[in-house]
N, C-alpha and C. Protein backbone atom coordinates (compact mmCIF):
# COMPACT_ATOMS: atom_id res chain seq x y z
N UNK A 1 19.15 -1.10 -112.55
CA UNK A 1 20.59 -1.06 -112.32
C UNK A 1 21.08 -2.48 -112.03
N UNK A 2 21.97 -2.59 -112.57
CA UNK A 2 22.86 -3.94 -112.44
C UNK A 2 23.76 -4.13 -111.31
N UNK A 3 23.65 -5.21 -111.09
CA UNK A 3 24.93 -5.86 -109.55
C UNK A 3 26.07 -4.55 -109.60
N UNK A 4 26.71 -5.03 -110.70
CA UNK A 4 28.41 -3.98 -110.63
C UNK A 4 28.04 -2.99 -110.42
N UNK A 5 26.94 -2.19 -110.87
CA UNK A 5 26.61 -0.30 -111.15
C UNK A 5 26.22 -0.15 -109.47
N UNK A 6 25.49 -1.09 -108.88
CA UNK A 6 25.20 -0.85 -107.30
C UNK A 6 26.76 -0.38 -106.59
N UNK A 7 27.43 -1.73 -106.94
CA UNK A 7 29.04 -1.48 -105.86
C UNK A 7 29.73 -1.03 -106.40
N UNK A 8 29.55 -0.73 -107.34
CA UNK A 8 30.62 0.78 -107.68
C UNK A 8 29.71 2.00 -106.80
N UNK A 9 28.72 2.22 -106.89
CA UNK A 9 27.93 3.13 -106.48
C UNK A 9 28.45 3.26 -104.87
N UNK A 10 27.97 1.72 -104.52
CA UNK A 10 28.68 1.81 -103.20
C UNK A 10 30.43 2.10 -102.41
N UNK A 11 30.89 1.80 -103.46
CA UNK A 11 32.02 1.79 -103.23
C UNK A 11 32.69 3.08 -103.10
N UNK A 12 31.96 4.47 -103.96
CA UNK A 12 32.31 5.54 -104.68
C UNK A 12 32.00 6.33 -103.10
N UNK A 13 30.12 6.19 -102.62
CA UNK A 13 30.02 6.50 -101.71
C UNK A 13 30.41 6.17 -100.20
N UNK A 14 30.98 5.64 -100.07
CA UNK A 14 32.04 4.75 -99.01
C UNK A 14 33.03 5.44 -99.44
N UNK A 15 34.07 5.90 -100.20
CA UNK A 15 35.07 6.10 -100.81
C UNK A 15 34.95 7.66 -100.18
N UNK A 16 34.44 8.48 -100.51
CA UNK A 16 33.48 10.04 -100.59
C UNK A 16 33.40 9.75 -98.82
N UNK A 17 32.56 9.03 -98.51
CA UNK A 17 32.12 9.58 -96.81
C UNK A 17 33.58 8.77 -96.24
N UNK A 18 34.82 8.28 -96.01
CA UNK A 18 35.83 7.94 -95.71
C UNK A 18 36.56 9.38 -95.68
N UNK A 19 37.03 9.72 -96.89
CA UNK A 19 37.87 10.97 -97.14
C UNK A 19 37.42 12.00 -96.01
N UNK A 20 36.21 12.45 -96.11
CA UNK A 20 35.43 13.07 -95.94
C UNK A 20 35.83 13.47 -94.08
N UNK A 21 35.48 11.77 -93.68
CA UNK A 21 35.60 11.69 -92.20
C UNK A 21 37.06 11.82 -91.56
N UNK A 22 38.03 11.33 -92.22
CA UNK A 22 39.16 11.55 -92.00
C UNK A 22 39.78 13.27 -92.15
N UNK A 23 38.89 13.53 -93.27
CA UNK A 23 39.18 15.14 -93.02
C UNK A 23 39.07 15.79 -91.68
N UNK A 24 37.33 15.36 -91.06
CA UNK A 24 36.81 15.83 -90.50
C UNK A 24 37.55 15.52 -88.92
N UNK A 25 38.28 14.38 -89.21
CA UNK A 25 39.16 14.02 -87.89
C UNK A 25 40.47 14.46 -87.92
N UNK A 26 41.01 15.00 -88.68
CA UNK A 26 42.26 15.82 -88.37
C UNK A 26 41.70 17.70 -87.93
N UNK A 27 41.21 17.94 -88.76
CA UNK A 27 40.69 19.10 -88.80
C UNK A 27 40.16 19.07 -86.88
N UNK A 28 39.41 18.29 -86.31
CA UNK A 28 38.59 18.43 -85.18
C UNK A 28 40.24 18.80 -84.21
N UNK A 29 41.00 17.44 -84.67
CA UNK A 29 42.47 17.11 -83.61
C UNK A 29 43.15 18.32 -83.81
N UNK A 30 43.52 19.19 -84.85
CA UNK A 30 43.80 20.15 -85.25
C UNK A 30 45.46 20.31 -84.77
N UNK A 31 45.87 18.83 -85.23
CA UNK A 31 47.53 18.67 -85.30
C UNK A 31 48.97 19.47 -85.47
N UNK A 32 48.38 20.42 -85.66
CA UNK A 32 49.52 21.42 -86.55
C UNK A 32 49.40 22.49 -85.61
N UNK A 33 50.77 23.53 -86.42
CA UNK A 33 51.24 24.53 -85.25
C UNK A 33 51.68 24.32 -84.16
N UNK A 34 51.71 24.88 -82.88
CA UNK A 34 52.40 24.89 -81.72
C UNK A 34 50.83 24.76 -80.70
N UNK A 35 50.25 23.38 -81.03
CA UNK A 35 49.36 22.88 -79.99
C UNK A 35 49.94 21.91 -79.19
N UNK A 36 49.75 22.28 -77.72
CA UNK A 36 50.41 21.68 -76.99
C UNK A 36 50.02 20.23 -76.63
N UNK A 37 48.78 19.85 -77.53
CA UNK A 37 48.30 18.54 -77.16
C UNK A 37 48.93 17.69 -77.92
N UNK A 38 49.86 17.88 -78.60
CA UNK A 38 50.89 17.04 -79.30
C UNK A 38 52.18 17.08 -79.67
N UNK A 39 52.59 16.60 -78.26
CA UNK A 39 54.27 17.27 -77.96
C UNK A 39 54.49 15.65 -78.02
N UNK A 40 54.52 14.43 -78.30
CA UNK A 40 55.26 13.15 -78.82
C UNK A 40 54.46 12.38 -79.55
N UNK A 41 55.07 11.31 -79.76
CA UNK A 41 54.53 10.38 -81.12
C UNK A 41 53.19 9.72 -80.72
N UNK A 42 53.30 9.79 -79.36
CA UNK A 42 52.00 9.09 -78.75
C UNK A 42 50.46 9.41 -78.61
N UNK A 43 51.16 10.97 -78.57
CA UNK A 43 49.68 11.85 -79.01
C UNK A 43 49.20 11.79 -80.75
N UNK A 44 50.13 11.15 -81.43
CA UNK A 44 49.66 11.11 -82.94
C UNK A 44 49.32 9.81 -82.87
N UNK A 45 49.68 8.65 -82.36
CA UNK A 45 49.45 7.86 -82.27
C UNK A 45 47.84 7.49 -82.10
N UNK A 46 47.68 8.25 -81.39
CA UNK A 46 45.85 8.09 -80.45
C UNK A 46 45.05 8.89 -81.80
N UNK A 47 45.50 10.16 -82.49
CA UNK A 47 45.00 10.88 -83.54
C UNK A 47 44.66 9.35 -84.18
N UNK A 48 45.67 8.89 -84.71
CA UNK A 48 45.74 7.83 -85.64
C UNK A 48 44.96 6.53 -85.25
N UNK A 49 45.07 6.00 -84.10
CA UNK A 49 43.58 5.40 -83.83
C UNK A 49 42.02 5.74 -83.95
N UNK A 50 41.99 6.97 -83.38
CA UNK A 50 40.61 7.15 -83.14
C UNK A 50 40.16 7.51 -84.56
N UNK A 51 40.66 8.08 -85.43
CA UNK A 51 40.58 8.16 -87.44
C UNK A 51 40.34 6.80 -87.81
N UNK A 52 41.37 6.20 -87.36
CA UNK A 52 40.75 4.61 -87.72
C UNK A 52 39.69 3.67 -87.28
N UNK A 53 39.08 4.40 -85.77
CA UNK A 53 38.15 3.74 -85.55
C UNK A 53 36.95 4.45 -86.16
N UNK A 54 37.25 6.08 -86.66
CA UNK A 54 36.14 6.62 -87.43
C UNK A 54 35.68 5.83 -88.82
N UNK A 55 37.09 5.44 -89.20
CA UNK A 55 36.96 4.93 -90.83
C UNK A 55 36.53 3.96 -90.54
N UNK A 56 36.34 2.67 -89.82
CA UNK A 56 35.91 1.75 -89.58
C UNK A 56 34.77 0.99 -90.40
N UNK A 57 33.97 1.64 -90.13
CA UNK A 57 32.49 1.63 -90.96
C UNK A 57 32.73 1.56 -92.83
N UNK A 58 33.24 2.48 -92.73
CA UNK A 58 33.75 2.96 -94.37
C UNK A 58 34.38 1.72 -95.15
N UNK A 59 35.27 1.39 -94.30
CA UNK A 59 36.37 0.47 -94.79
C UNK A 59 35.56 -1.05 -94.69
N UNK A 60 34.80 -1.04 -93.68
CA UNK A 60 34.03 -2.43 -93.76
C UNK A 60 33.14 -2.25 -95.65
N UNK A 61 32.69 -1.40 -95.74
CA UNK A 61 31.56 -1.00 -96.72
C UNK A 61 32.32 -1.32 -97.90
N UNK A 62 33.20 -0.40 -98.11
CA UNK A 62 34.27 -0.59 -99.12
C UNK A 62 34.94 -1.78 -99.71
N UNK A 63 35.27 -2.62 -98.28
CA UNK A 63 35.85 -4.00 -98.78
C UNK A 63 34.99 -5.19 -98.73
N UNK A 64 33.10 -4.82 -98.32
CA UNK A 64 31.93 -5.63 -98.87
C UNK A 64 31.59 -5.70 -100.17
N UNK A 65 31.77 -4.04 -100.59
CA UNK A 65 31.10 -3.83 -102.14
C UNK A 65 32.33 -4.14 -103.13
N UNK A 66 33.75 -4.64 -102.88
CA UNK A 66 34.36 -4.84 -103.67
C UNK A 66 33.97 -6.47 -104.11
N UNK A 67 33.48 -7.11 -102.81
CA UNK A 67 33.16 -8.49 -103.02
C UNK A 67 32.09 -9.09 -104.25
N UNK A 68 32.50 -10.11 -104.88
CA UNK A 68 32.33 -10.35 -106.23
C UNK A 68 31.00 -11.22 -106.29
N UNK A 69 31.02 -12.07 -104.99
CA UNK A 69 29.87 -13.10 -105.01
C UNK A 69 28.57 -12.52 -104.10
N UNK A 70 27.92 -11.78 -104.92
CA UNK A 70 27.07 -11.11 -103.96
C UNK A 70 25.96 -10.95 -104.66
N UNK A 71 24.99 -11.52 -104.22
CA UNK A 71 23.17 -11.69 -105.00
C UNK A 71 23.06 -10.07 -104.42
N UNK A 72 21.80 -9.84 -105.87
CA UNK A 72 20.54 -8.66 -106.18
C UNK A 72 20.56 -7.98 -104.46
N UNK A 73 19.94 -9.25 -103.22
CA UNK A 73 19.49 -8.40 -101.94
C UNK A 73 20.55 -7.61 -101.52
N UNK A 74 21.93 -8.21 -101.63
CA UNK A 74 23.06 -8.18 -100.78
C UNK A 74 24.06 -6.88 -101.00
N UNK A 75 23.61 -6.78 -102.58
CA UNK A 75 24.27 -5.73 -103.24
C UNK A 75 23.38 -4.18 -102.39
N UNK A 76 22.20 -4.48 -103.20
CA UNK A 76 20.87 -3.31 -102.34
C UNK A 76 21.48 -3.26 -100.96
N UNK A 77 21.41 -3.63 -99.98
CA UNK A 77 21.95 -4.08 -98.79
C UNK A 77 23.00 -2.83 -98.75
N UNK A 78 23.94 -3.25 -99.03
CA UNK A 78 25.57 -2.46 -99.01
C UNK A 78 25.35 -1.04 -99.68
N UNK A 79 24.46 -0.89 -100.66
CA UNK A 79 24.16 0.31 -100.88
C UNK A 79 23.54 1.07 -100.09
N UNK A 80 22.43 0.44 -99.42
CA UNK A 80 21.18 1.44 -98.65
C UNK A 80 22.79 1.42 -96.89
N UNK A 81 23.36 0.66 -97.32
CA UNK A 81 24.19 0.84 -95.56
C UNK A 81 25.44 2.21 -96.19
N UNK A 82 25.81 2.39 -97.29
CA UNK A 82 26.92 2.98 -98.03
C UNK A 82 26.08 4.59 -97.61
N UNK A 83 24.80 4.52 -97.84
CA UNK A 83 24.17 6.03 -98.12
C UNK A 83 23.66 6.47 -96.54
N UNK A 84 22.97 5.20 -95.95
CA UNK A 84 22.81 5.52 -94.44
C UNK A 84 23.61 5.54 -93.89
N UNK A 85 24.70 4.80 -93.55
CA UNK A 85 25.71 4.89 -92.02
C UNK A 85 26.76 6.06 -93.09
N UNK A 86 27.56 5.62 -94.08
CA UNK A 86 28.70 6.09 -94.42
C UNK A 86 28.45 7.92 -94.80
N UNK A 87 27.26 8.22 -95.45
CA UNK A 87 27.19 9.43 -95.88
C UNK A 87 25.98 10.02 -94.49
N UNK A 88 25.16 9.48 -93.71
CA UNK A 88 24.64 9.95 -92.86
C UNK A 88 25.90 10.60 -91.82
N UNK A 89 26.34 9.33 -91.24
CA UNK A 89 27.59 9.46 -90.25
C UNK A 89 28.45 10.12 -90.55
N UNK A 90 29.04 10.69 -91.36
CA UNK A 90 29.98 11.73 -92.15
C UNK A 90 29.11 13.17 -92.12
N UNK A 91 27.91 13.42 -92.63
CA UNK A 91 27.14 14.66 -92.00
C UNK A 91 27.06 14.89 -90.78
N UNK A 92 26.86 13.92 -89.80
CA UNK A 92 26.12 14.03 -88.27
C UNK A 92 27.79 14.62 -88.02
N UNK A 93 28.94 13.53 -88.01
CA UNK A 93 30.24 14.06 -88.23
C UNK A 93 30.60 15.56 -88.01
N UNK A 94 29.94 15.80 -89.44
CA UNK A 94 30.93 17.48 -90.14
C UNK A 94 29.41 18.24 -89.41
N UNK A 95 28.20 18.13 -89.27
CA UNK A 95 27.70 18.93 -88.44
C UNK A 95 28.13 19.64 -86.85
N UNK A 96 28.20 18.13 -86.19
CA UNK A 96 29.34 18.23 -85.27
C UNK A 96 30.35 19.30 -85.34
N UNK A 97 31.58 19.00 -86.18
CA UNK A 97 32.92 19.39 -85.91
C UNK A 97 32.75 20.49 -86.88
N UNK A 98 32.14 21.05 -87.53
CA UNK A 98 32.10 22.49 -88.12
C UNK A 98 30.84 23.76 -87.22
N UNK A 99 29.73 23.04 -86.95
CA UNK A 99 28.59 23.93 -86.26
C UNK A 99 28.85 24.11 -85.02
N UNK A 100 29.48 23.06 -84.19
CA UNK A 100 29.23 23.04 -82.58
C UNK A 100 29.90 23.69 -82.22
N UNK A 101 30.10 24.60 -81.27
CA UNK A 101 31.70 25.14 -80.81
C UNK A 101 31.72 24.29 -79.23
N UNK A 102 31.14 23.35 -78.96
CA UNK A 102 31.58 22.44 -77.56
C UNK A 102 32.68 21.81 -77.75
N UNK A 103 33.53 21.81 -76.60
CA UNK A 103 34.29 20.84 -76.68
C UNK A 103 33.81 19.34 -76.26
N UNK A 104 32.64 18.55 -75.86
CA UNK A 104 32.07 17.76 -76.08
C UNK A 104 32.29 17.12 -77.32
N UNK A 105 32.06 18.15 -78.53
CA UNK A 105 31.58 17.68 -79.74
C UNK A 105 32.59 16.31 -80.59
N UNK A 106 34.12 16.51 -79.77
CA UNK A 106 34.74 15.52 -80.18
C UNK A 106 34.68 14.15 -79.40
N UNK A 107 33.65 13.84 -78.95
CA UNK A 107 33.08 12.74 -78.58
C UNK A 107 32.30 12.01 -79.62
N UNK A 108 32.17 12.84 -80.76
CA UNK A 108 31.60 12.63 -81.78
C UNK A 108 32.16 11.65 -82.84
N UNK A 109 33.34 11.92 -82.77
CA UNK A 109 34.33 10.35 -83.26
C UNK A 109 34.10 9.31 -82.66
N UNK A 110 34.43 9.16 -81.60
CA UNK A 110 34.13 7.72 -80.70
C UNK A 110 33.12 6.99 -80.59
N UNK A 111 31.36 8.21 -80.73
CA UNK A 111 30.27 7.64 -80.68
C UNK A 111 29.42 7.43 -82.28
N UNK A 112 29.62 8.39 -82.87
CA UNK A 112 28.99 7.93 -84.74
C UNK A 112 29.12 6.45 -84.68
N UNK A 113 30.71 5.79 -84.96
CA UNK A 113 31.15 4.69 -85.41
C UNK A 113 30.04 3.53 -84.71
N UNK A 114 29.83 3.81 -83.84
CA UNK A 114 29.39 3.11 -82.93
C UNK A 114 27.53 3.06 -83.95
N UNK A 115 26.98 3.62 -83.99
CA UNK A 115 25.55 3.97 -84.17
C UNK A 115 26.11 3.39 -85.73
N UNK A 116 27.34 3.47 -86.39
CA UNK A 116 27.11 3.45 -87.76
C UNK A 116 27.61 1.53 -87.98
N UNK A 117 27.55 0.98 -86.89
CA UNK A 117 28.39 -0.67 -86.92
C UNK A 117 26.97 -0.94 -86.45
N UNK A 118 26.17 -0.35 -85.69
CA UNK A 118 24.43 -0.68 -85.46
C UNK A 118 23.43 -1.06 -86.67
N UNK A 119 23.95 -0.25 -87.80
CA UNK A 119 22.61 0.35 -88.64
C UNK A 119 23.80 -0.81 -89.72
N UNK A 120 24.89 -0.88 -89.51
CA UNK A 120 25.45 -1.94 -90.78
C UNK A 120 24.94 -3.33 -90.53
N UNK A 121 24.73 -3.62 -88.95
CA UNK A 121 24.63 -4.94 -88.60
C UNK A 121 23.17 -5.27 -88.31
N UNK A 122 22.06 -3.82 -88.27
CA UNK A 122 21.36 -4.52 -88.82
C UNK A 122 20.63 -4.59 -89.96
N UNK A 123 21.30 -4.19 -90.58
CA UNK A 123 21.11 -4.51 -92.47
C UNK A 123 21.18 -5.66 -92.99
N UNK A 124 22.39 -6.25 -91.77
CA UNK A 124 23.18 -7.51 -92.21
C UNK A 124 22.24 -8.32 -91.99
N UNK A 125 21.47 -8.23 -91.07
CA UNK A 125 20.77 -8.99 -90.32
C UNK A 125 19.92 -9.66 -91.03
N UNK A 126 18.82 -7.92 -91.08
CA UNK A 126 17.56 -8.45 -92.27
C UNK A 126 18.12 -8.65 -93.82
N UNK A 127 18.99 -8.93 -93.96
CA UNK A 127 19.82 -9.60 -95.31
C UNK A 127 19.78 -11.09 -95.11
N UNK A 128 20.39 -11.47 -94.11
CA UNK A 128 20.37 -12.80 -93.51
C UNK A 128 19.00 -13.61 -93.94
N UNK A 129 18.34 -12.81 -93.42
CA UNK A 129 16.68 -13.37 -92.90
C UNK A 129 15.93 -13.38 -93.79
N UNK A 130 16.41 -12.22 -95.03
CA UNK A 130 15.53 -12.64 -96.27
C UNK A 130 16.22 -13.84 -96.97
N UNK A 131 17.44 -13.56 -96.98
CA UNK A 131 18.13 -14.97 -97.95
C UNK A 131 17.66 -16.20 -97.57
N UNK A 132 17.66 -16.18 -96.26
CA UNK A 132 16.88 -17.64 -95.24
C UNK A 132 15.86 -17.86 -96.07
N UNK A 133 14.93 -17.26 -96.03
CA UNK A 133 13.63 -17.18 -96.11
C UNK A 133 13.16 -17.47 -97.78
N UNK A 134 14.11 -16.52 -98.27
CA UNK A 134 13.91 -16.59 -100.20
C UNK A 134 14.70 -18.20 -100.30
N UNK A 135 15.60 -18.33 -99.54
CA UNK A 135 16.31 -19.41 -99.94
C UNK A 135 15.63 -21.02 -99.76
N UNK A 136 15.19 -20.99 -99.15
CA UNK A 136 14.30 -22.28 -98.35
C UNK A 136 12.69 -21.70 -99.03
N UNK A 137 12.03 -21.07 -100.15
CA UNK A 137 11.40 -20.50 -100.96
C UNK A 137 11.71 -21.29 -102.39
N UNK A 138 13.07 -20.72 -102.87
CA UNK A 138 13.80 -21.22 -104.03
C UNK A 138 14.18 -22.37 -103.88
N UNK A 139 14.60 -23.36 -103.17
CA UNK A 139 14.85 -24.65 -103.25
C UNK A 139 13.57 -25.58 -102.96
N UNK A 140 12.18 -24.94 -102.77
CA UNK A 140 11.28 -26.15 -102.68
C UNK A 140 10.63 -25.83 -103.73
N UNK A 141 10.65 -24.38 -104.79
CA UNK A 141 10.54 -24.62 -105.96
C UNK A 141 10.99 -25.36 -107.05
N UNK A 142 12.07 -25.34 -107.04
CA UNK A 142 12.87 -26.20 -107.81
C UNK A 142 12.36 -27.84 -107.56
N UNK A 143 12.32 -28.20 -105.93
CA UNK A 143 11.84 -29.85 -106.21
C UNK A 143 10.65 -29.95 -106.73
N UNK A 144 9.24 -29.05 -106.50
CA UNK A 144 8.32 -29.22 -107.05
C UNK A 144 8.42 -29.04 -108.49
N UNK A 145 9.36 -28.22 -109.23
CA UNK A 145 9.23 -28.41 -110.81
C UNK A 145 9.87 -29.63 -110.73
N UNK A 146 10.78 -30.50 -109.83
CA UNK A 146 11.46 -31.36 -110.60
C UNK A 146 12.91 -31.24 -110.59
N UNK A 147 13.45 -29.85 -110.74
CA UNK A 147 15.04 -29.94 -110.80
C UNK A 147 15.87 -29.88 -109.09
N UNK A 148 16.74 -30.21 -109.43
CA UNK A 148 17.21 -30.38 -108.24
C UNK A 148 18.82 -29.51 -108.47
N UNK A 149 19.45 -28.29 -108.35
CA UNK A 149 20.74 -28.28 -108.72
C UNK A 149 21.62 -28.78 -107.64
């Protein structure tokens, strides 16, 4: 598979576990009808944060894999984080807010994001550390053939 076919891939699945979570965060808040937990703008307001701190993850993923200058590791990278945090965290999510009947369970917004900015950063990490590593690899090849770019 080629660079583009990865971040589209990624992008599609980021795209898919976003929708997904935002479903899963109105549905939990359960906005509608005559619930009394949202009698002014301020209580939608907080809906509308804490969705955004769900999407968080998603939207980081999304606007990595749209990025154009991105080597073979980096691409892999954003994919294996697109399928672990974005489509893991969206199950753990809808397991949560469809199986549990606790009211605990909507603690489950606030804490995923959290575990899913862990497992992005450290992807990022060992991304870092191979490029280091391949990179300072690939440039003392090059002087020993001779070229220098």
């Amino acid at each position: 598979m080629n660079t583009r076919t990865l971040n589209r891939l990624s992008s599609w699945l980021a795209g898919a576990g976003a929708l997904a979570t935002a479903s899963l965060c109105i549905y939990m808040a359960q906005p509608w009808g005559d619930n009394p937990a949202y009698r002014s703008g301020s209580d939608y307001l907080n809906l509308a944060l804490l969705t955004l701190w769900a999407l968080s993850p998603h939207i980081f993923i999304l606007w990595r894999a749209r990025g154009r200058n991105q080597r073979g590791v980096s691409t892999f990278t954003m994919l294996l984080s697109a399928v672990l945090a974005c489509l893991g965290g969206t199950l753990l999510l809808g397991q949560t807010a469809l199986l549990s009947k606790d009211a605990q369970a909507g603690l489950a917004v606030l804490v995923i994001p959290v575990y899913q900015w862990l497992l992005i950063a450290s992807l990022a990490a060992i991304n870092w550390i191979y490029r280091v590593i391949f990179a300072k690899q690939d440039s003392s090849t090059r002087v020993r053939q001779g070229r220098q770019d």
